[in-house]
C-alpha atoms as a PDB file:
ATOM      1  CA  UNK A   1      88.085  78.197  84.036  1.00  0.00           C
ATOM      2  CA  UNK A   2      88.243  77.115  87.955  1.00  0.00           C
ATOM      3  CA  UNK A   3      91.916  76.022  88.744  1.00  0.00           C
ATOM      4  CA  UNK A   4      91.601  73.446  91.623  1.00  0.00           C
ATOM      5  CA  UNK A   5      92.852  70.370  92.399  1.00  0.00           C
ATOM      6  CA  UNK A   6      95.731  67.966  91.009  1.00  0.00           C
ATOM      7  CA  UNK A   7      97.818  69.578  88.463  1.00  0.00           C
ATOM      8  CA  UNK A   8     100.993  67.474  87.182  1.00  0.00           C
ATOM      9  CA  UNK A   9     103.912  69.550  86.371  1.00  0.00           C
ATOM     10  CA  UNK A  10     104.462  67.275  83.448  1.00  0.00           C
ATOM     11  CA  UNK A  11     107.825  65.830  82.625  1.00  0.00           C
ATOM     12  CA  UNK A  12     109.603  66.283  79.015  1.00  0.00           C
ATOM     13  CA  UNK A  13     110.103  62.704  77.509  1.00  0.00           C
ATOM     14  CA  UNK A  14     113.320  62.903  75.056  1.00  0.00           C
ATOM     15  CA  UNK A  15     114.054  60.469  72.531  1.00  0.00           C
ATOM     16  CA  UNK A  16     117.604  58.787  73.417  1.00  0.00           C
ATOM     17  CA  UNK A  17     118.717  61.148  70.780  1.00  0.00           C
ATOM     18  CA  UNK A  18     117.344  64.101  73.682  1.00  0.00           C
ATOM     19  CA  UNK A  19     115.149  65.419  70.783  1.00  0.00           C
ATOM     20  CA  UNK A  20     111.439  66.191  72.466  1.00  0.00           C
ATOM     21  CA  UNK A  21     109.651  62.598  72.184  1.00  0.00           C
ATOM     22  CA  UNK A  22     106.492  64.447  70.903  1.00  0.00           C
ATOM     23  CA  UNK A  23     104.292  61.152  71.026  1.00  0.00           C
ATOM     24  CA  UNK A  24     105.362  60.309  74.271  1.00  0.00           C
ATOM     25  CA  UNK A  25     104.485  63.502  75.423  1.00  0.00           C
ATOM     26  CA  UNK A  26     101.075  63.153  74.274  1.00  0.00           C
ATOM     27  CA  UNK A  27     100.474  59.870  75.824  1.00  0.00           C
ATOM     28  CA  UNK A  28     101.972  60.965  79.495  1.00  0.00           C
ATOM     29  CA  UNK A  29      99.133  63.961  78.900  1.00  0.00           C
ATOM     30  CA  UNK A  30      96.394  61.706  77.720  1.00  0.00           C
ATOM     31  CA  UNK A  31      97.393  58.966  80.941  1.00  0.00           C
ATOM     32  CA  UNK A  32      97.260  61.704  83.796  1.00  0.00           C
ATOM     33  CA  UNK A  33      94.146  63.137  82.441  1.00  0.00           C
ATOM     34  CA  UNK A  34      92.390  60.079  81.990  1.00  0.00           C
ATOM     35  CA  UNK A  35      93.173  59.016  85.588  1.00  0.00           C
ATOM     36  CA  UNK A  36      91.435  62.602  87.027  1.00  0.00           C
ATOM     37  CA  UNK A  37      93.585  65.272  87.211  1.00  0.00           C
ATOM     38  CA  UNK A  38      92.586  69.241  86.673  1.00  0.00           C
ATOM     39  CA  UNK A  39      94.939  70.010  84.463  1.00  0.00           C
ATOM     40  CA  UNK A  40      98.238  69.755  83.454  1.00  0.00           C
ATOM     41  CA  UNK A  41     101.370  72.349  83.867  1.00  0.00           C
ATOM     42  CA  UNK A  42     103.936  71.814  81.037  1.00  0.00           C
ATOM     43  CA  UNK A  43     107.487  73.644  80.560  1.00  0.00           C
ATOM     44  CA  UNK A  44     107.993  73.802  84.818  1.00  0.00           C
ATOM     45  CA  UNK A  45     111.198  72.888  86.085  1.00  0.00           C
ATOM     46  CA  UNK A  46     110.152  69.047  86.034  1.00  0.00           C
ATOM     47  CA  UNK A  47     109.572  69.538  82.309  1.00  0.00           C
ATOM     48  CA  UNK A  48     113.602  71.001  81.902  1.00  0.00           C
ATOM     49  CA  UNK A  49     112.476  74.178  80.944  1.00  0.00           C
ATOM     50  CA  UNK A  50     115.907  75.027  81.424  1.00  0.00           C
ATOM     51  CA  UNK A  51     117.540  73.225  78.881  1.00  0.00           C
ATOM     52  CA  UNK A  52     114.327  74.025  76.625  1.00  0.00           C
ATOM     53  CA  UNK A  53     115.374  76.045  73.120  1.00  0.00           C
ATOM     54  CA  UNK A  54     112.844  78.306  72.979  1.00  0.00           C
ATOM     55  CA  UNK A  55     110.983  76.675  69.994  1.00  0.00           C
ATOM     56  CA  UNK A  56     111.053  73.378  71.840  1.00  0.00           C
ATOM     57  CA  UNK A  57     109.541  75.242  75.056  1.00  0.00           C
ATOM     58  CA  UNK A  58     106.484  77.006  72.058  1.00  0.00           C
ATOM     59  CA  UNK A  59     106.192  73.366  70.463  1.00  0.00           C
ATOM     60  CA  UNK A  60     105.612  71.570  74.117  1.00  0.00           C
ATOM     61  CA  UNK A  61     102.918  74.035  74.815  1.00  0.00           C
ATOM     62  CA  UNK A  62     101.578  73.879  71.868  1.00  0.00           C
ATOM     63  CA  UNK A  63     101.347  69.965  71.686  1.00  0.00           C
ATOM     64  CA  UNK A  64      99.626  70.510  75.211  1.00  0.00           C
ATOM     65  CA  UNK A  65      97.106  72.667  74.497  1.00  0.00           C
ATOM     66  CA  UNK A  66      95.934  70.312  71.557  1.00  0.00           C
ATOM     67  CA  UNK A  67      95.936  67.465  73.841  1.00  0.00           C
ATOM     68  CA  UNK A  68      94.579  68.374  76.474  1.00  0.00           C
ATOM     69  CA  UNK A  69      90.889  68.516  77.518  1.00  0.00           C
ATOM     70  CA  UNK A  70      91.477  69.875  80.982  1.00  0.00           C
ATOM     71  CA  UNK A  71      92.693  73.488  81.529  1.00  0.00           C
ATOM     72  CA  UNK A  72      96.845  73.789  80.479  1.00  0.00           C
ATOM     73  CA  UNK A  73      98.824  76.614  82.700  1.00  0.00           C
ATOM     74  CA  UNK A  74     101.762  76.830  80.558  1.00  0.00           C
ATOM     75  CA  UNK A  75     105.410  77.487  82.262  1.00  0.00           C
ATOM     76  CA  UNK A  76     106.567  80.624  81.047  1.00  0.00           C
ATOM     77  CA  UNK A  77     108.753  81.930  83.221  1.00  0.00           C
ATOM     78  CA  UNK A  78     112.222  82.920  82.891  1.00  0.00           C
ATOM     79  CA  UNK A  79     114.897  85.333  84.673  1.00  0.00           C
ATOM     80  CA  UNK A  80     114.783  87.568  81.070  1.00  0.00           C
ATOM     81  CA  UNK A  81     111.794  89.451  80.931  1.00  0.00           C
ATOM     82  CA  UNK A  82     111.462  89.754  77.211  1.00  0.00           C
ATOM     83  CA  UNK A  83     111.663  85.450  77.159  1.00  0.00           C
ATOM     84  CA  UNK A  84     108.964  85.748  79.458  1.00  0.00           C
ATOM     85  CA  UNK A  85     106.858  88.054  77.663  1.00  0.00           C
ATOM     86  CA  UNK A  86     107.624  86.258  74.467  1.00  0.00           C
ATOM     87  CA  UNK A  87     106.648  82.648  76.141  1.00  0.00           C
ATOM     88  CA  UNK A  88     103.495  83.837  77.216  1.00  0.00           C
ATOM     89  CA  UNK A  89     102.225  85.721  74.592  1.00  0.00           C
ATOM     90  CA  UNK A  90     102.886  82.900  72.400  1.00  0.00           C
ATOM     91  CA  UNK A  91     100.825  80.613  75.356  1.00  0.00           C
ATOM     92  CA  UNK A  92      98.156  82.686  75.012  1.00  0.00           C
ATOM     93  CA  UNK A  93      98.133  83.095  71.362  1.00  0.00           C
ATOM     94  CA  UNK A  94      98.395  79.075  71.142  1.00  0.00           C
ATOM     95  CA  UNK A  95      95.098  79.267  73.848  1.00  0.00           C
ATOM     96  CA  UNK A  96      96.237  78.524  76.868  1.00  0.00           C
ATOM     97  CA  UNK A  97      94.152  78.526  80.372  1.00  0.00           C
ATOM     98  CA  UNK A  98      96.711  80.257  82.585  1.00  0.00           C
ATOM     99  CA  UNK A  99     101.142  81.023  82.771  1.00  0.00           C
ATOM    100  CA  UNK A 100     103.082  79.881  85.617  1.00  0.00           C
ATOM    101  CA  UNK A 101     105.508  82.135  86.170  1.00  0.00           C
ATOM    102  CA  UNK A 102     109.051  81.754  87.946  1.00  0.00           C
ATOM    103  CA  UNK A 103     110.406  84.457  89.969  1.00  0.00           C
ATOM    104  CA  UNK A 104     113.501  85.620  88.259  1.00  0.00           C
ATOM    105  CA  UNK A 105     116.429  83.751  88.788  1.00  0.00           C
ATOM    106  CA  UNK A 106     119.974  84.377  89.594  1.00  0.00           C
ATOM    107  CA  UNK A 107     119.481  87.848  88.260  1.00  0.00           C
ATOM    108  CA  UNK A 108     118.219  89.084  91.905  1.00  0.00           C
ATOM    109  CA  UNK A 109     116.501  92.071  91.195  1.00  0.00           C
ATOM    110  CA  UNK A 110     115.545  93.588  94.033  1.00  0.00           C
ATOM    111  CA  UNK A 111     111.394  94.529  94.880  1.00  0.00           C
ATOM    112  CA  UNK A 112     110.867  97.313  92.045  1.00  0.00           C
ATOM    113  CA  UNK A 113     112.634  95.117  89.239  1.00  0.00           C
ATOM    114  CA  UNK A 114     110.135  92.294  90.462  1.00  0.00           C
ATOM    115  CA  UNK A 115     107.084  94.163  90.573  1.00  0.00           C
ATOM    116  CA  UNK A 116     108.380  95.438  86.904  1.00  0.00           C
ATOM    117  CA  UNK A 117     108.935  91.861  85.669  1.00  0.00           C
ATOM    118  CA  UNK A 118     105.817  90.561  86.332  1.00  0.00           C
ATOM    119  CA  UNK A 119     104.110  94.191  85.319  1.00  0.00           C
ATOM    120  CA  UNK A 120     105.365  94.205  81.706  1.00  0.00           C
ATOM    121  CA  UNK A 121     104.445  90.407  81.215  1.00  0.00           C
ATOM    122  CA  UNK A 122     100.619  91.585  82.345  1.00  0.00           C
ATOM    123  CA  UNK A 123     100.793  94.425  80.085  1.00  0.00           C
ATOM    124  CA  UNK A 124     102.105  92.415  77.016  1.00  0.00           C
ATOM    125  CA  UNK A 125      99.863  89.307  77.110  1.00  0.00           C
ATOM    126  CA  UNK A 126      96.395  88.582  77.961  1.00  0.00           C
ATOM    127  CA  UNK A 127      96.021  85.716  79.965  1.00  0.00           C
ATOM    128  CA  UNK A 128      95.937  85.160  83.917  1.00  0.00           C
ATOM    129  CA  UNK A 129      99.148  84.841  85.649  1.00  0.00           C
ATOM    130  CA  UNK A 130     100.203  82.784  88.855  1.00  0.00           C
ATOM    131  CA  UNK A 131     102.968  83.471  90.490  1.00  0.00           C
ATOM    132  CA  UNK A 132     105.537  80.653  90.975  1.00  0.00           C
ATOM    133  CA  UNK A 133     107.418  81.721  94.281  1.00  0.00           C
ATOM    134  CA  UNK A 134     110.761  78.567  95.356  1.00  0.00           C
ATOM    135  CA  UNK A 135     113.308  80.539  96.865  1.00  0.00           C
ATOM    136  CA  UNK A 136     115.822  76.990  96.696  1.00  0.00           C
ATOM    137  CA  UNK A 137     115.290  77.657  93.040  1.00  0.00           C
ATOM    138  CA  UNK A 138     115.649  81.479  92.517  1.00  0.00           C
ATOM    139  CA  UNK A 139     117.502  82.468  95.210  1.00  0.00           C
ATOM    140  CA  UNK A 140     114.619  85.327  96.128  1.00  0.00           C
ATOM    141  CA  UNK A 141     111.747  84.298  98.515  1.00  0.00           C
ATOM    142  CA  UNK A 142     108.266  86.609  97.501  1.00  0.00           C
ATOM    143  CA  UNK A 143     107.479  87.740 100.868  1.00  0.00           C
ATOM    144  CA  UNK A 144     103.787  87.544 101.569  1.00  0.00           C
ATOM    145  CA  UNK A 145     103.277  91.427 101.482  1.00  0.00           C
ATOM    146  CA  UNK A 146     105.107  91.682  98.264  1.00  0.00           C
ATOM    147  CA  UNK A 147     102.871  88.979  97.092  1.00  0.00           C
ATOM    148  CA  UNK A 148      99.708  90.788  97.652  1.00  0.00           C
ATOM    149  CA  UNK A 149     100.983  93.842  95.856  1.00  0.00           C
ATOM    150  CA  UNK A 150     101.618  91.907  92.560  1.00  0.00           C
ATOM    151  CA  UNK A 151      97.942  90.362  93.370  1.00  0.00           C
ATOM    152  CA  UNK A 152      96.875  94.170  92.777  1.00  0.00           C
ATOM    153  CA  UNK A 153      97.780  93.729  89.302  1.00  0.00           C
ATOM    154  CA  UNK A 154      94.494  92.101  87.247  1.00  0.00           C
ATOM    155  CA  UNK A 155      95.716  89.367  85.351  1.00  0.00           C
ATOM    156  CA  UNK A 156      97.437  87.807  88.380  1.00  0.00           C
ATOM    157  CA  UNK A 157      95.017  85.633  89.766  1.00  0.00           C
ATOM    158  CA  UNK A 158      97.281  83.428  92.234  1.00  0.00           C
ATOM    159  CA  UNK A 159     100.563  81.954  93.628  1.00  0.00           C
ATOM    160  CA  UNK A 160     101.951  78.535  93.551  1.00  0.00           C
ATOM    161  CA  UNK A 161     103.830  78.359  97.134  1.00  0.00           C
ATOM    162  CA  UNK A 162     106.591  76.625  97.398  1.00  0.00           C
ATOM    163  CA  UNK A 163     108.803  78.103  99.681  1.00  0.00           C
ATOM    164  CA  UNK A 164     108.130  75.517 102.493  1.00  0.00           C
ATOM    165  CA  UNK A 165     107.204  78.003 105.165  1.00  0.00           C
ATOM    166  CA  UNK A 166     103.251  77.037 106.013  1.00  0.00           C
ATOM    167  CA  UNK A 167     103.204  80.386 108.245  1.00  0.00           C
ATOM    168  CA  UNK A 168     104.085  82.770 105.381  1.00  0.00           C
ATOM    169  CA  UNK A 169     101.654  80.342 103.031  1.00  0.00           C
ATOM    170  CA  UNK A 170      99.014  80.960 105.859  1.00  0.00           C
ATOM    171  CA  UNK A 171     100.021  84.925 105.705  1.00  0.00           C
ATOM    172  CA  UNK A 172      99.464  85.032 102.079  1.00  0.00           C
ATOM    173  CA  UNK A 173      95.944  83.601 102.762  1.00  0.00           C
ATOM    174  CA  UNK A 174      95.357  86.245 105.351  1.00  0.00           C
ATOM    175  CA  UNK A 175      96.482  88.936 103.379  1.00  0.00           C
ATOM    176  CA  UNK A 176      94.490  88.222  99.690  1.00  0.00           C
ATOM    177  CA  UNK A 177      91.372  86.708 101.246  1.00  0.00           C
ATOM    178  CA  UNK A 178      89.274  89.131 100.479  1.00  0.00           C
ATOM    179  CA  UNK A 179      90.209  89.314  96.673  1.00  0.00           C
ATOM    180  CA  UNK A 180      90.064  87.132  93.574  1.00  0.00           C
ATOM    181  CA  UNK A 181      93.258  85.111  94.477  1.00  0.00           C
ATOM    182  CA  UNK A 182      94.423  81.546  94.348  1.00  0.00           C
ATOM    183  CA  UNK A 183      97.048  79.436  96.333  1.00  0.00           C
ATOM    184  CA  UNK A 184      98.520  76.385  95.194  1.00  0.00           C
ATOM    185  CA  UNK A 185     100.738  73.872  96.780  1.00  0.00           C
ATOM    186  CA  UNK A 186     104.713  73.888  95.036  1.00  0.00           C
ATOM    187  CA  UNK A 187     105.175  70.758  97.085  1.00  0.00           C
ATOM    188  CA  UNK A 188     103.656  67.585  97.233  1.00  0.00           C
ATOM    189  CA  UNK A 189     104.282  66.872 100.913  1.00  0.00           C
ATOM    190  CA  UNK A 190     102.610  69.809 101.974  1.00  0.00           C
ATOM    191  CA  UNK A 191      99.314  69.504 100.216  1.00  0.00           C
ATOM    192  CA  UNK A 192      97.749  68.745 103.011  1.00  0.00           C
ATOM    193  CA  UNK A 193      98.365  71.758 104.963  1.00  0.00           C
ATOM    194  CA  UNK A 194      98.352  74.096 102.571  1.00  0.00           C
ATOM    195  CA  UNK A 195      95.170  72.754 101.563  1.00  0.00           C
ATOM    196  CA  UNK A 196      93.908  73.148 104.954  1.00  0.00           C
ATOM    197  CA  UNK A 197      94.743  76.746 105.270  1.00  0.00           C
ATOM    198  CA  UNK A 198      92.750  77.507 102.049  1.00  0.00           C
ATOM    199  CA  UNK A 199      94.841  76.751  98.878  1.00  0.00           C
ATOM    200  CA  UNK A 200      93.411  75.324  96.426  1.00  0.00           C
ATOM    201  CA  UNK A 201      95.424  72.303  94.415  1.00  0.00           C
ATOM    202  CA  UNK A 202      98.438  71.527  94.065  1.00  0.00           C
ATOM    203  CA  UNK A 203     101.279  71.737  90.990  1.00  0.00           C
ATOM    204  CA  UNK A 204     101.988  68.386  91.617  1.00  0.00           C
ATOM    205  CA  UNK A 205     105.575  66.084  90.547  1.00  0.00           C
ATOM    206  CA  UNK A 206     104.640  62.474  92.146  1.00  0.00           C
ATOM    207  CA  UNK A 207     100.884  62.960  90.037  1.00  0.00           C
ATOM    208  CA  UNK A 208     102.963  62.133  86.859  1.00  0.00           C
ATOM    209  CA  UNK A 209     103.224  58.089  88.162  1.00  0.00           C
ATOM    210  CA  UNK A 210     100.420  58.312  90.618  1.00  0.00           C
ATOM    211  CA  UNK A 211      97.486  60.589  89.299  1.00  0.00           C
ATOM    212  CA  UNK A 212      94.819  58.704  90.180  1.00  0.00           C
ATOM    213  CA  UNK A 213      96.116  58.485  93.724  1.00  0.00           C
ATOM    214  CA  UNK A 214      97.052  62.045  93.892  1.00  0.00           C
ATOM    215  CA  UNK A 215      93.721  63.485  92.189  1.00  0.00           C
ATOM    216  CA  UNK A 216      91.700  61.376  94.768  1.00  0.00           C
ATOM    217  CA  UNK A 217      94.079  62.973  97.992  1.00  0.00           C
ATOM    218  CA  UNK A 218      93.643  66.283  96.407  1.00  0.00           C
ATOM    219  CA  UNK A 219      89.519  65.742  95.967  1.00  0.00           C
ATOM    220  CA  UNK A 220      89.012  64.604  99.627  1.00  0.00           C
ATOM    221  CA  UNK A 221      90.617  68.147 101.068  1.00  0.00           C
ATOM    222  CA  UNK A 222      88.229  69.516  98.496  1.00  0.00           C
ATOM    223  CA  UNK A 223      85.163  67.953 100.270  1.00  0.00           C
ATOM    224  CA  UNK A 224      86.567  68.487 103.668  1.00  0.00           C
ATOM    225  CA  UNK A 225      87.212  64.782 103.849  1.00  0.00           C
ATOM    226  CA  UNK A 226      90.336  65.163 106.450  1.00  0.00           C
ATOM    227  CA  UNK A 227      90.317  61.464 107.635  1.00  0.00           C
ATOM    228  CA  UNK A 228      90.308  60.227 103.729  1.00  0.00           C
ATOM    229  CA  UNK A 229      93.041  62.709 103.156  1.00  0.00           C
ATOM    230  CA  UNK A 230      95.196  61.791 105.896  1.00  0.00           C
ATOM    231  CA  UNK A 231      94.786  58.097 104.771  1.00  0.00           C
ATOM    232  CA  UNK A 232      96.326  59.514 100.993  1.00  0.00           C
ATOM    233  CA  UNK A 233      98.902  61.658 102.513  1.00  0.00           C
ATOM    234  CA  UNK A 234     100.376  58.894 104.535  1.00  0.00           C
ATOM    235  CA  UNK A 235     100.169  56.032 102.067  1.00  0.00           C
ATOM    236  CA  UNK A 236     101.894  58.679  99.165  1.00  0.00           C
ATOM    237  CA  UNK A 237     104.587  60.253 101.666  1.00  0.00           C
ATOM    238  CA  UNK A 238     106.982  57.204 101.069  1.00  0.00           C
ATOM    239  CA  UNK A 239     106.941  57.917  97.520  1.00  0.00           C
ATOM    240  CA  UNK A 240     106.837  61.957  97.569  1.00  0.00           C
ATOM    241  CA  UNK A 241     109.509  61.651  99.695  1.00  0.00           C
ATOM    242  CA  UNK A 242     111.425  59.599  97.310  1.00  0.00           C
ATOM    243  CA  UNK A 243     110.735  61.573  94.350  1.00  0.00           C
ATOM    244  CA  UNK A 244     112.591  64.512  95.763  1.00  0.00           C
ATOM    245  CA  UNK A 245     115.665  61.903  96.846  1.00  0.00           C
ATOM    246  CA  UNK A 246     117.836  63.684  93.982  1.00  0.00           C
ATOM    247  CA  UNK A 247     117.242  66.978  92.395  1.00  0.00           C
ATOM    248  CA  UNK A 248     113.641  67.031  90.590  1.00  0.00           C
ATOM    249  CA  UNK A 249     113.324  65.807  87.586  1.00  0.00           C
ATOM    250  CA  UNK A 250     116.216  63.031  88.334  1.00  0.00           C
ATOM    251  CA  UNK A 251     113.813  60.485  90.280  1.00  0.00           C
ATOM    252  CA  UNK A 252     110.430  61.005  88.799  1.00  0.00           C
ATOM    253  CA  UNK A 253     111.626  60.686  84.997  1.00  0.00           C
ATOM    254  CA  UNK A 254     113.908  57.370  86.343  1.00  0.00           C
ATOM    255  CA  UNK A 255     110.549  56.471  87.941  1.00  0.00           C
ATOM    256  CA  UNK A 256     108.207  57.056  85.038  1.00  0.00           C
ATOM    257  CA  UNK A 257     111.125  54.512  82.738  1.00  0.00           C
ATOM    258  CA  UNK A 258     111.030  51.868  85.343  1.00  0.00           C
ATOM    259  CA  UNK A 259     106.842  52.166  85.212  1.00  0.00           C
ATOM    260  CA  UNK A 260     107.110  51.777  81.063  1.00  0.00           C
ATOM    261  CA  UNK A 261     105.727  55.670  80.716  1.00  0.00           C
ATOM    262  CA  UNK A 262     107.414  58.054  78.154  1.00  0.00           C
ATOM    263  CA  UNK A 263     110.694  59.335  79.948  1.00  0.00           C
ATOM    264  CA  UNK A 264     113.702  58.857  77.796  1.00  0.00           C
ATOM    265  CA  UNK A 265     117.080  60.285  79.023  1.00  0.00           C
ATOM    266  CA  UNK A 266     117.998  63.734  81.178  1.00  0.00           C
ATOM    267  CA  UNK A 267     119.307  66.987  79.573  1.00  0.00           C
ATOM    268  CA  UNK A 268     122.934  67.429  81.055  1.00  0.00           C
ATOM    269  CA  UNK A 269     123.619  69.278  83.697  1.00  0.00           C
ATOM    270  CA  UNK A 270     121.384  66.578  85.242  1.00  0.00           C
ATOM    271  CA  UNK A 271     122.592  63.048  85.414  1.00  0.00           C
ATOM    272  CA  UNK A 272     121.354  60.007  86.183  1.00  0.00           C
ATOM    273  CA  UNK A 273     120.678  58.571  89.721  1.00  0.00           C
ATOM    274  CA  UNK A 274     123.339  56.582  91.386  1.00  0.00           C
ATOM    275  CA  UNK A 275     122.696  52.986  91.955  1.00  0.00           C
ATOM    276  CA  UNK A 276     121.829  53.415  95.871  1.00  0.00           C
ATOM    277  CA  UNK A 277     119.215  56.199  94.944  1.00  0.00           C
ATOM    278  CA  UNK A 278     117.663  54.227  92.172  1.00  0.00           C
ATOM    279  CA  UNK A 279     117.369  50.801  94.174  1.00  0.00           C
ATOM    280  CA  UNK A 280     115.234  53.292  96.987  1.00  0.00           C
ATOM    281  CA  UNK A 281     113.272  54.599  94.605  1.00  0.00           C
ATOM    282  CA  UNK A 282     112.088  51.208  92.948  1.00  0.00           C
ATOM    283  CA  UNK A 283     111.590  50.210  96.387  1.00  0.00           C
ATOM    284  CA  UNK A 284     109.221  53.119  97.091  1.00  0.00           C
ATOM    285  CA  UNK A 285     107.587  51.857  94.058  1.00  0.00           C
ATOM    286  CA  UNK A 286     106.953  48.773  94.893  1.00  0.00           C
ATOM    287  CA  UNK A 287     105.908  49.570  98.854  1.00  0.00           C
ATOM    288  CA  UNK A 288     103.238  52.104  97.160  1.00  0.00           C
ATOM    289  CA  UNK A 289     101.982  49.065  94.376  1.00  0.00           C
ATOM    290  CA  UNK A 290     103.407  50.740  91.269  1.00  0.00           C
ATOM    291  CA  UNK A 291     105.707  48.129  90.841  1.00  0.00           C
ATOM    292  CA  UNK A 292     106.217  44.455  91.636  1.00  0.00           C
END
């Protein structure tokens, strides 16, 4: 398996009942892989992991892994280390490629309880790990030396960066180059440089209305095509930029409704845009061709 590339980080459609829309999940998979992506990440925090029961979390990954044809890095992360272990033995029991998994949150342990966390997970399951490292989510920032000692352990084979810092992405280059270790963008408007330093992909939220678009960006870096991928980072940044207008999920499941794909409604806490919002995203829609 060669992680590389565009990888959506899938949204949950509900029914208007909020009951998992398992068809609609299946087509939003069968869509962004037919238009090119890698693979496909579901259960992130695009998918509402959070509001997830833990069967509905085990029945999305499953439905994924049946689905898909491209390699399926399930989310199974959580701030309880027995969830986690439990998500991701059940991930790779079910056969998936890879587990994303989120730093713990609100908890705060401090380094030891991390390198713990992520130690027992390793020791309980057998599958490769990536790290998922967004301090505005968790509250904790993975500091690039801390990340290389978790890449000492075997089954953890990369991070996905999103902390928004290129020099500590570039550090955590620097500092794993010479081992078996992956980087992947957390944030679709920094693809580009994060790319350019040496990552490899990118966990991507705008490739869930645009994965043709974004796999095609993505594939230029690949080839060293910087003019071509300039060219895609500029014509997307209107509408990355407007997915992230409200907190993620908000915009890109209000987006994926107004483009007729499989959304349905939020889980509370999260609400629904505000008028202003939702008139700026349609219009980011429209300026990138998506709508008319």
């Amino acid at each position: 398996m060669k992680i590389e590339g565009v990888l959506p980080a899938l949204i949950t459609p509900f029914t208007p009942e909020r009951m998992i829309d398992e068809t609609g999940f299946r087509e939003n998979i069968e869509y962004v892989v037919e238009h090119g992506v890698s693979g496909i990440v579901p259960c992130g925090t695009t998918g509402e992991s959070a509001t997830l029961t833990s069967d509905e979390h085990e029945q999305l990954i499953d439905i994924a892994i049946d689905v898909s044809n491209v390699p399926v890095i399930a989310g199974t992360g959580s701030n309880n280390t027995e969830e986690a272990v439990r998500f991701t033995r059940h991930a790779a029991d079910a056969g998936a490629d890879a587990a994303l998994l989120i730093t713990p949150y609100y908890n705060k342990p401090n380094r030891n309880g991390i390198v713990a966390h992520f130690e027992a997970i390793a020791s309980a399951a057998d599958l490769p790990l990536i790290l998922y490292n967004i301090k505005s989510r968790t509250g904790i920032n993975l500091e690039p030396d801390l990340i290389a000692k978790l890449a000492e352990i075997p089954s953890v084979i990369g991070v996905k960066e999103a902390s928004g810092d290129l020099a500590q992405v570039s550090r955590v280059i620097e500092l794993t180059r010479d081992i078996d270790f992956i980087v992947v963008s957390g944030d679709d408007a920094l693809t580009l440089p994060i790319m350019s330093l040496g990552g490899v992909g990118v966990i991507s939220v705008v490739a869930n209305i645009a994965p043709a678009q974004t796999a095609a960006f993505a594939n230029a870096i690949l080839r060293s095509d910087y003019d071509e991928a300039r060219r895609h980072h500029y014509r997307l940044a209107p509408l990355v930029r407007a997915m992230f207008i409200e907190t993620n999920p908000i915009p890109v499941k209000t987006a994926a409704s107004m483009l007729g794909l499989p959304s349905g409604p939020l889980r509370l806490p999260l609400a629904p845009m505000n008028a202003e919002n939702e008139q700026k995203l349609r219009d980011a829609l429209a300026l990138f061709g998506l709508l008319d």
